[in-house]
PDB file of N, CA and C in Angstrom:
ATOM      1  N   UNK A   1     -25.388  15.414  12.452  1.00  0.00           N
ATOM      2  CA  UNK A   1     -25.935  14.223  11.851  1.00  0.00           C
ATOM      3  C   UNK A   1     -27.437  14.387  11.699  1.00  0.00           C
ATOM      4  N   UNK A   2     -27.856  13.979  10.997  1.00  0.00           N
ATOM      5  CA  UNK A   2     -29.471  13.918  10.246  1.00  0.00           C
ATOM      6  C   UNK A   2     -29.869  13.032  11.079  1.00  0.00           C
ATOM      7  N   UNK A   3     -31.642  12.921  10.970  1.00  0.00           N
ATOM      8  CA  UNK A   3     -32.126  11.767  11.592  1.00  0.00           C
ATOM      9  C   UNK A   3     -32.939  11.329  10.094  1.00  0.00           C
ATOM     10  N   UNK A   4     -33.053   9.956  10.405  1.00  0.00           N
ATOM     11  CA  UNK A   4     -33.877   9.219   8.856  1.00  0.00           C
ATOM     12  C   UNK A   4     -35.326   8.708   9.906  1.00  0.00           C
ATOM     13  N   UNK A   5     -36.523   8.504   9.502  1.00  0.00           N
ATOM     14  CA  UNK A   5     -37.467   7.850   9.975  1.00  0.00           C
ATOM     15  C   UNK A   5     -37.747   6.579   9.520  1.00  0.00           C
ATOM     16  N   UNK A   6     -37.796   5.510  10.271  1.00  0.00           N
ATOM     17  CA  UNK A   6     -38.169   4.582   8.907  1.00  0.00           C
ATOM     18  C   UNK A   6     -39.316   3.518   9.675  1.00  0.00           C
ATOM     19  N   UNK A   7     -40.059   2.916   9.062  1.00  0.00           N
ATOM     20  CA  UNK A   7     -41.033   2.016   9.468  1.00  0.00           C
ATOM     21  C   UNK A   7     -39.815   0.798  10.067  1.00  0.00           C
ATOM     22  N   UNK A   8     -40.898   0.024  10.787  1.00  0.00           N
ATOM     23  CA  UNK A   8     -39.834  -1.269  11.042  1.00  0.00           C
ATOM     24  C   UNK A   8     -40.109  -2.202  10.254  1.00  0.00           C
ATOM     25  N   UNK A   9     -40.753  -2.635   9.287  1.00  0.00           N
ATOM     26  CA  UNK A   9     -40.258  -3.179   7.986  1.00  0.00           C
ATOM     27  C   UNK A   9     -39.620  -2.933   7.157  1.00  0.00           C
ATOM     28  N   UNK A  10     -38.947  -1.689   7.017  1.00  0.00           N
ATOM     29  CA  UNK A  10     -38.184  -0.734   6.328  1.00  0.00           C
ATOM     30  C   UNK A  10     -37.017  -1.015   7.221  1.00  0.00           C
ATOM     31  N   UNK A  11     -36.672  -0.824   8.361  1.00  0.00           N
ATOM     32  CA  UNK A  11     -35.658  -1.527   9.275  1.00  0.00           C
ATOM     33  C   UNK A  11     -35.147  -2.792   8.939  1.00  0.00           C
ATOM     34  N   UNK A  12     -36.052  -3.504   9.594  1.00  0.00           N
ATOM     35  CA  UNK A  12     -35.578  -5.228   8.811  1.00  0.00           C
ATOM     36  C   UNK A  12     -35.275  -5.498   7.923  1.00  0.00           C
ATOM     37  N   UNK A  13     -35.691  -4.994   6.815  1.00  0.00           N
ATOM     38  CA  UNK A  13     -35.115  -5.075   5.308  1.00  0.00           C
ATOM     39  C   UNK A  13     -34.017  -4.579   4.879  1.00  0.00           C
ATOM     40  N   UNK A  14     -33.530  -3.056   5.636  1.00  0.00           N
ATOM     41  CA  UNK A  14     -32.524  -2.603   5.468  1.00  0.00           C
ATOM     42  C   UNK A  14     -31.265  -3.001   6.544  1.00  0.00           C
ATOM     43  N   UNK A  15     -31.164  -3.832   7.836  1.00  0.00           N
ATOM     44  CA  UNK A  15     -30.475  -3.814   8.673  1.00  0.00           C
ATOM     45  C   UNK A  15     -29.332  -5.361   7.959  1.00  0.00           C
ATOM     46  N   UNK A  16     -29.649  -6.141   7.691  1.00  0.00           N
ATOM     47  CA  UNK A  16     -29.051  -6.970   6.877  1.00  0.00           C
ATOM     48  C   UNK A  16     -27.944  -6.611   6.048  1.00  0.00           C
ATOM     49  N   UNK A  17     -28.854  -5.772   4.781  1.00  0.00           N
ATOM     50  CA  UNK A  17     -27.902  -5.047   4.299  1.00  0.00           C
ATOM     51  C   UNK A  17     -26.686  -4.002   4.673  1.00  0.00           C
ATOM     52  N   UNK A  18     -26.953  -3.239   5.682  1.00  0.00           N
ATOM     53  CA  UNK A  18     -26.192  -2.694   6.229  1.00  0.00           C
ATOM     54  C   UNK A  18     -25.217  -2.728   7.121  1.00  0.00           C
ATOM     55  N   UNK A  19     -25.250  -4.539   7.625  1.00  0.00           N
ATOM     56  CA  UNK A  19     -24.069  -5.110   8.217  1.00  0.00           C
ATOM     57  C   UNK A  19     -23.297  -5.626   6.739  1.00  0.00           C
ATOM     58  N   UNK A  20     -23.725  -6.131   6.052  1.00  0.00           N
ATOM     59  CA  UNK A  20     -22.826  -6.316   4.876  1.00  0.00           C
ATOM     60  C   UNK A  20     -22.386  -5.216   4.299  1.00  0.00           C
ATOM     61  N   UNK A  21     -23.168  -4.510   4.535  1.00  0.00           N
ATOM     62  CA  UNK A  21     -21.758  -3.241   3.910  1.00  0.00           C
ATOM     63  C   UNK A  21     -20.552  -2.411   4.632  1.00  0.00           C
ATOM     64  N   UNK A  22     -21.311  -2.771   5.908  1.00  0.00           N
ATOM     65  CA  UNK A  22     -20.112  -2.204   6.672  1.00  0.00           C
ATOM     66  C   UNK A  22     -18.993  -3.397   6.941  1.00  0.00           C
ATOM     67  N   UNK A  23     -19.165  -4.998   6.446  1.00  0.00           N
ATOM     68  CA  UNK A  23     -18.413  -5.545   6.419  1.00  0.00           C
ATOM     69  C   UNK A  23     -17.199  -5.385   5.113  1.00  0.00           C
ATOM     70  N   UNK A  24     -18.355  -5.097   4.225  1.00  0.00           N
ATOM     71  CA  UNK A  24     -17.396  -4.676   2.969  1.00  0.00           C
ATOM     72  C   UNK A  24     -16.176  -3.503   3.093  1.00  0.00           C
ATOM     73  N   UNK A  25     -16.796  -2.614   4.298  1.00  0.00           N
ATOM     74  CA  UNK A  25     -16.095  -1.334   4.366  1.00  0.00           C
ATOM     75  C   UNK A  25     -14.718  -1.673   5.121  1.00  0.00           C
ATOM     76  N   UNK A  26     -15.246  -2.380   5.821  1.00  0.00           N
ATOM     77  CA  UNK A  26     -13.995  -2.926   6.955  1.00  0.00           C
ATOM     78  C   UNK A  26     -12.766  -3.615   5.705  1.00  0.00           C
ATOM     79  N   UNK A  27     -13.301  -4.525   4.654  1.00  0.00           N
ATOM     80  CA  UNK A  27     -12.666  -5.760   4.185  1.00  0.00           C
ATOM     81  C   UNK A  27     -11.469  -4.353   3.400  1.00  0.00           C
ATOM     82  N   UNK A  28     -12.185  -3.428   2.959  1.00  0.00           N
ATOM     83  CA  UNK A  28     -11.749  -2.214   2.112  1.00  0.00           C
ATOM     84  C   UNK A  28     -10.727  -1.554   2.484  1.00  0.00           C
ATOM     85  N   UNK A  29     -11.047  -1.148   3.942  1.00  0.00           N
ATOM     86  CA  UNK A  29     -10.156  -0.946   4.780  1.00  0.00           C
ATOM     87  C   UNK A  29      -8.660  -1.533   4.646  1.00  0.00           C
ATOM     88  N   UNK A  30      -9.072  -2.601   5.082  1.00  0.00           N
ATOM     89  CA  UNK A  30      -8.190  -3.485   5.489  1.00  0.00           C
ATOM     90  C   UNK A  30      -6.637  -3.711   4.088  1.00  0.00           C
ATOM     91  N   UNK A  31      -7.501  -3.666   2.576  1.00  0.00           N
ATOM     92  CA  UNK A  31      -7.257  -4.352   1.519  1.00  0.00           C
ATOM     93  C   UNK A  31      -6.164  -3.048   1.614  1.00  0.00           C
ATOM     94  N   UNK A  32      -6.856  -1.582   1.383  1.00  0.00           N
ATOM     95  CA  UNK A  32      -6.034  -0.234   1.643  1.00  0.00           C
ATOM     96  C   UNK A  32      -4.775  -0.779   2.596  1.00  0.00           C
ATOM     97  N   UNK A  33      -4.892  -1.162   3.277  1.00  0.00           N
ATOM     98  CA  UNK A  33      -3.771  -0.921   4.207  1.00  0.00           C
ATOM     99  C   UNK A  33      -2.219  -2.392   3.854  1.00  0.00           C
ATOM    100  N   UNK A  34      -3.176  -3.108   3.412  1.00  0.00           N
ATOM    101  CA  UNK A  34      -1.721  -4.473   2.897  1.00  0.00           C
ATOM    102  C   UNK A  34      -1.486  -3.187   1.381  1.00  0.00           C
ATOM    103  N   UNK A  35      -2.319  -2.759   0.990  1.00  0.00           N
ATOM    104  CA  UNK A  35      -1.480  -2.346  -0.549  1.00  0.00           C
ATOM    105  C   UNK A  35      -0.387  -1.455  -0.106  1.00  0.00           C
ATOM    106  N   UNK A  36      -0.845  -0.436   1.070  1.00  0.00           N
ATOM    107  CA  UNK A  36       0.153   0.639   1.243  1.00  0.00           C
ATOM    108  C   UNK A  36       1.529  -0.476   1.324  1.00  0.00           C
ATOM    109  N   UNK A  37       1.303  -0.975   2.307  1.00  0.00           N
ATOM    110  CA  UNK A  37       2.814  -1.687   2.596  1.00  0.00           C
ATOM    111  C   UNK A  37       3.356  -2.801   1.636  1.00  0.00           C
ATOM    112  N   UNK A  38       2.884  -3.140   1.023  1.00  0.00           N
ATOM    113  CA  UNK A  38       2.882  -3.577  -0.318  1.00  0.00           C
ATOM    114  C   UNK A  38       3.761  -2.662  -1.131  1.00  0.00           C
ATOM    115  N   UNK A  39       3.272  -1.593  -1.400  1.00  0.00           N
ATOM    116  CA  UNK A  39       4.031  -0.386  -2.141  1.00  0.00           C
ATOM    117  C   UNK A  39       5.204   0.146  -1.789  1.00  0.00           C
ATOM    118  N   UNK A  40       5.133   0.143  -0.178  1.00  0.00           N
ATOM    119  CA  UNK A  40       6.739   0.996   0.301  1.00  0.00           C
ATOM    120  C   UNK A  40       7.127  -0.378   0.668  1.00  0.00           C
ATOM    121  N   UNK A  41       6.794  -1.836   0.740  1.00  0.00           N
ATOM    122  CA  UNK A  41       8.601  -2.910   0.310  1.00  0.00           C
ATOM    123  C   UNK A  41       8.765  -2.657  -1.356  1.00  0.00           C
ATOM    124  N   UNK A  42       7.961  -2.428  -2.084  1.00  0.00           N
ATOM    125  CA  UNK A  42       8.451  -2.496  -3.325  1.00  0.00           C
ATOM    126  C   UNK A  42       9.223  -1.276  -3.493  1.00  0.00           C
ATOM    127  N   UNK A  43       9.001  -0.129  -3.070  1.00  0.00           N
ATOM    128  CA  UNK A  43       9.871   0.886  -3.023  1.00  0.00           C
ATOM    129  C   UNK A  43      11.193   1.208  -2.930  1.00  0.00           C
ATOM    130  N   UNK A  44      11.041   0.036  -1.129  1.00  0.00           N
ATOM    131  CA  UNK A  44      12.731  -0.116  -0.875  1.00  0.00           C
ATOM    132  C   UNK A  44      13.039  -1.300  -1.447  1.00  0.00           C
ATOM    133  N   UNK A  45      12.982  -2.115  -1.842  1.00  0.00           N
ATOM    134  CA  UNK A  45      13.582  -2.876  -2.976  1.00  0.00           C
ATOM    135  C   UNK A  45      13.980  -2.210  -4.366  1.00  0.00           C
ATOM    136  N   UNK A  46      13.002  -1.492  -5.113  1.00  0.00           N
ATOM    137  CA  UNK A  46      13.510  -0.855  -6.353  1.00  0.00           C
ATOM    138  C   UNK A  46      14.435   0.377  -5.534  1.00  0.00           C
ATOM    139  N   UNK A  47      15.080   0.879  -4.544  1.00  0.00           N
ATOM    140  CA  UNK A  47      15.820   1.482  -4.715  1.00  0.00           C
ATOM    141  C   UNK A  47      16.932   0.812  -4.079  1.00  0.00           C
ATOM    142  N   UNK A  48      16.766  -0.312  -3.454  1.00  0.00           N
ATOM    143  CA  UNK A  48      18.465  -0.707  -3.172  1.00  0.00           C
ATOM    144  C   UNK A  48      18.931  -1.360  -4.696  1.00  0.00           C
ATOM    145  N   UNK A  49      18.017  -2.337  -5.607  1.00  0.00           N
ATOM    146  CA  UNK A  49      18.472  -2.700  -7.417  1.00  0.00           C
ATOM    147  C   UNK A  49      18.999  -1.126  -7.501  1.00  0.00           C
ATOM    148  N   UNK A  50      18.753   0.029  -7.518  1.00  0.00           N
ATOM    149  CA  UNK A  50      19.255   1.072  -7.892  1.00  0.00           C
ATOM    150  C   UNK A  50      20.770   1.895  -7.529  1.00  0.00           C
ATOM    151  N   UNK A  51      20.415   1.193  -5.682  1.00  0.00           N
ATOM    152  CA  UNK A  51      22.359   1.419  -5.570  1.00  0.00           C
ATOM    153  C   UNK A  51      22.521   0.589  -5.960  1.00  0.00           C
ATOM    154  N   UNK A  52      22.514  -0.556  -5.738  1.00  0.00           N
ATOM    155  CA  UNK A  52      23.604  -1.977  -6.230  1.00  0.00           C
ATOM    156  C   UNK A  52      23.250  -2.104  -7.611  1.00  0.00           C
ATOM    157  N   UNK A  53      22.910  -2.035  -8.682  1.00  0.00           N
ATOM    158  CA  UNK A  53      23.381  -1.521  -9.891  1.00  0.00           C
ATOM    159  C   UNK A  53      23.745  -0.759 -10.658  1.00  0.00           C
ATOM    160  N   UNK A  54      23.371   0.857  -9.877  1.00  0.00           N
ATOM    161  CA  UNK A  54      23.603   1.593 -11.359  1.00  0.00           C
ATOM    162  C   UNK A  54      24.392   2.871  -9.722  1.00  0.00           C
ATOM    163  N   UNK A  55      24.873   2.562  -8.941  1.00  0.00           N
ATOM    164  CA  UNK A  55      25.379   3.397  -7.676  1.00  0.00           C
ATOM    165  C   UNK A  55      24.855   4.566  -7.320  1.00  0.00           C
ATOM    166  N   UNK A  56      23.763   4.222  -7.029  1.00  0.00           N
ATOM    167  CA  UNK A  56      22.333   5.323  -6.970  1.00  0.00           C
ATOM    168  C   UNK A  56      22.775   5.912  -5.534  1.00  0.00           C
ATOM    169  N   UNK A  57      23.464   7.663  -5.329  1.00  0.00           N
ATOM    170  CA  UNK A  57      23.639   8.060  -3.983  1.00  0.00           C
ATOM    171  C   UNK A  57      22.257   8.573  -3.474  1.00  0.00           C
ATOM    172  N   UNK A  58      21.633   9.361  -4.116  1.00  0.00           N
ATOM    173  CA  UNK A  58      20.295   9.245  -3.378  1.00  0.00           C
ATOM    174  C   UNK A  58      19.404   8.515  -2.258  1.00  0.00           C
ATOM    175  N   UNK A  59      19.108   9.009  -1.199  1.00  0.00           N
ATOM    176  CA  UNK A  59      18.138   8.046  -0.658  1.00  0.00           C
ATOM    177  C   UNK A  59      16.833   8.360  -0.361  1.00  0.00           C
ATOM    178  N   UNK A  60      16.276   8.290   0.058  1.00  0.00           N
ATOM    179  CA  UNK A  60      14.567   8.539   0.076  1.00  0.00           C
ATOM    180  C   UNK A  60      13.864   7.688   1.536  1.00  0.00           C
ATOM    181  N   UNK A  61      13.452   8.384   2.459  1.00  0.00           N
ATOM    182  CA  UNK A  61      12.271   7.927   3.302  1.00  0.00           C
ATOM    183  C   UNK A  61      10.717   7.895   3.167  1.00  0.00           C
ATOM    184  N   UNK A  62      10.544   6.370   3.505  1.00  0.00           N
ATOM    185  CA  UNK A  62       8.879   6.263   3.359  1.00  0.00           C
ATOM    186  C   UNK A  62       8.365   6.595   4.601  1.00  0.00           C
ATOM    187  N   UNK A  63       7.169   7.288   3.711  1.00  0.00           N
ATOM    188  CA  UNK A  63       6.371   7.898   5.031  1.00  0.00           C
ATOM    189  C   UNK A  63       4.889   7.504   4.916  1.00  0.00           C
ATOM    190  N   UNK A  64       4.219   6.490   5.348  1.00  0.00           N
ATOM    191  CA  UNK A  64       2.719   6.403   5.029  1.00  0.00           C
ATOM    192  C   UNK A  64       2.529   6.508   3.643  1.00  0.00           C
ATOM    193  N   UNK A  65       3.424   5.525   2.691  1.00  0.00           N
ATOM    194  CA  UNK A  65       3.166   5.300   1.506  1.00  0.00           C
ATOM    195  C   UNK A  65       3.734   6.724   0.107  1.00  0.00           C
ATOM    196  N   UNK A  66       4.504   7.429   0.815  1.00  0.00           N
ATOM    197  CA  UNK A  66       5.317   8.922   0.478  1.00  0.00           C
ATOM    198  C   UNK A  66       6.145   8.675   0.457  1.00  0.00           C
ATOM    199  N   UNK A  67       7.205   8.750  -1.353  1.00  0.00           N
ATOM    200  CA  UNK A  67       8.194   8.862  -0.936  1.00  0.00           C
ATOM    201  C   UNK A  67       8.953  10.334  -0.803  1.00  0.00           C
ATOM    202  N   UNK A  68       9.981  10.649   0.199  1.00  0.00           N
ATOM    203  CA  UNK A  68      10.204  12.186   0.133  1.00  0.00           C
ATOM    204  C   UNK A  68      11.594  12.303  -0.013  1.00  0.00           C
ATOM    205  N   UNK A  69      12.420  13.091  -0.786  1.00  0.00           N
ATOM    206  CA  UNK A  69      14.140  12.958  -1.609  1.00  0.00           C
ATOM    207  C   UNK A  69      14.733  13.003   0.301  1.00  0.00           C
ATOM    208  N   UNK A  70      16.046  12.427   0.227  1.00  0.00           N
ATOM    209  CA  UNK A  70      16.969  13.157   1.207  1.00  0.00           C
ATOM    210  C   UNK A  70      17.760  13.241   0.581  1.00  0.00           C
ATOM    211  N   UNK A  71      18.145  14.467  -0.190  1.00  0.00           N
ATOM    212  CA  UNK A  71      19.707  14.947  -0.820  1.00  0.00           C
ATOM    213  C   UNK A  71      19.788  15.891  -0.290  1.00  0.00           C
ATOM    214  N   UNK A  72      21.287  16.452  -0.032  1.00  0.00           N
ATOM    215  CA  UNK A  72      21.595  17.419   0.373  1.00  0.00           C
ATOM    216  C   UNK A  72      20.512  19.278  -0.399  1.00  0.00           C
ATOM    217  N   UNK A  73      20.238  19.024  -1.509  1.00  0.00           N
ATOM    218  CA  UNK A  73      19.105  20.233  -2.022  1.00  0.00           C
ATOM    219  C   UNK A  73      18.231  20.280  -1.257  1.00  0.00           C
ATOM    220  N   UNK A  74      17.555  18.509  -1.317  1.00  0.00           N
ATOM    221  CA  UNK A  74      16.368  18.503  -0.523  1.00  0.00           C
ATOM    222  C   UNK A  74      16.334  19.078   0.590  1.00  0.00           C
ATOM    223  N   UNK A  75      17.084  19.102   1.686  1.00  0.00           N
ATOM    224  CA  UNK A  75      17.634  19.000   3.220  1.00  0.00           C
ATOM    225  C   UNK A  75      17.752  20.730   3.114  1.00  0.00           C
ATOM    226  N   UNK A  76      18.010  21.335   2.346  1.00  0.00           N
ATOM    227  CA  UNK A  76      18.522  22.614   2.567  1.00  0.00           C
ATOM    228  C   UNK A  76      17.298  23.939   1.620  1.00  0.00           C
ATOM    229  N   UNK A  77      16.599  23.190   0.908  1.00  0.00           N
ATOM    230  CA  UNK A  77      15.664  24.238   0.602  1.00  0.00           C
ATOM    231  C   UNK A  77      14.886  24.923   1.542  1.00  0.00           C
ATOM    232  N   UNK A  78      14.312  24.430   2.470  1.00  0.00           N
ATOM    233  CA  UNK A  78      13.621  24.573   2.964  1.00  0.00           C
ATOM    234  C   UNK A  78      13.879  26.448   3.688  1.00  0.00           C
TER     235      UNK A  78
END
């Protein structure tokens, strides 16, 4: 890590700002993390409409917003 020098009017002026941004960072954070899960219920919802309408055997596990195949190919390439 670097060191910065700064006057302490240069402090005060900047310390304000820099709780608001690290509040912003947090809010950012936070916003990231409802979308992920946001994304994998919509996931498993569009794939159960997919068995129960069109008899989709495929299934798929979410992983931290990933979806990854489980078919028997999948399972056995490796």
């Amino acid at each position: 890590m670097g060191t910065t020098f700064m006057t302490s009017e240069e402090r005060e002026w900047f310390m304000p700002r820099l709780i608001e941004a690290d509040g912003i960072v947090v809010a950012l954070l936070e916003y990231a993390d409802d979308c992920k899960q946001i994304g994998a219920d919509t996931a498993k919802r569009w794939h159960a409409l997919m068995v129960k309408e069109f008899k989709l055997k495929q299934t798929f596990d979410i992983e931290f917003g990933k979806a990854k195949p489980n078919t028997p190919a999948a399972n056995t390439a490796a």
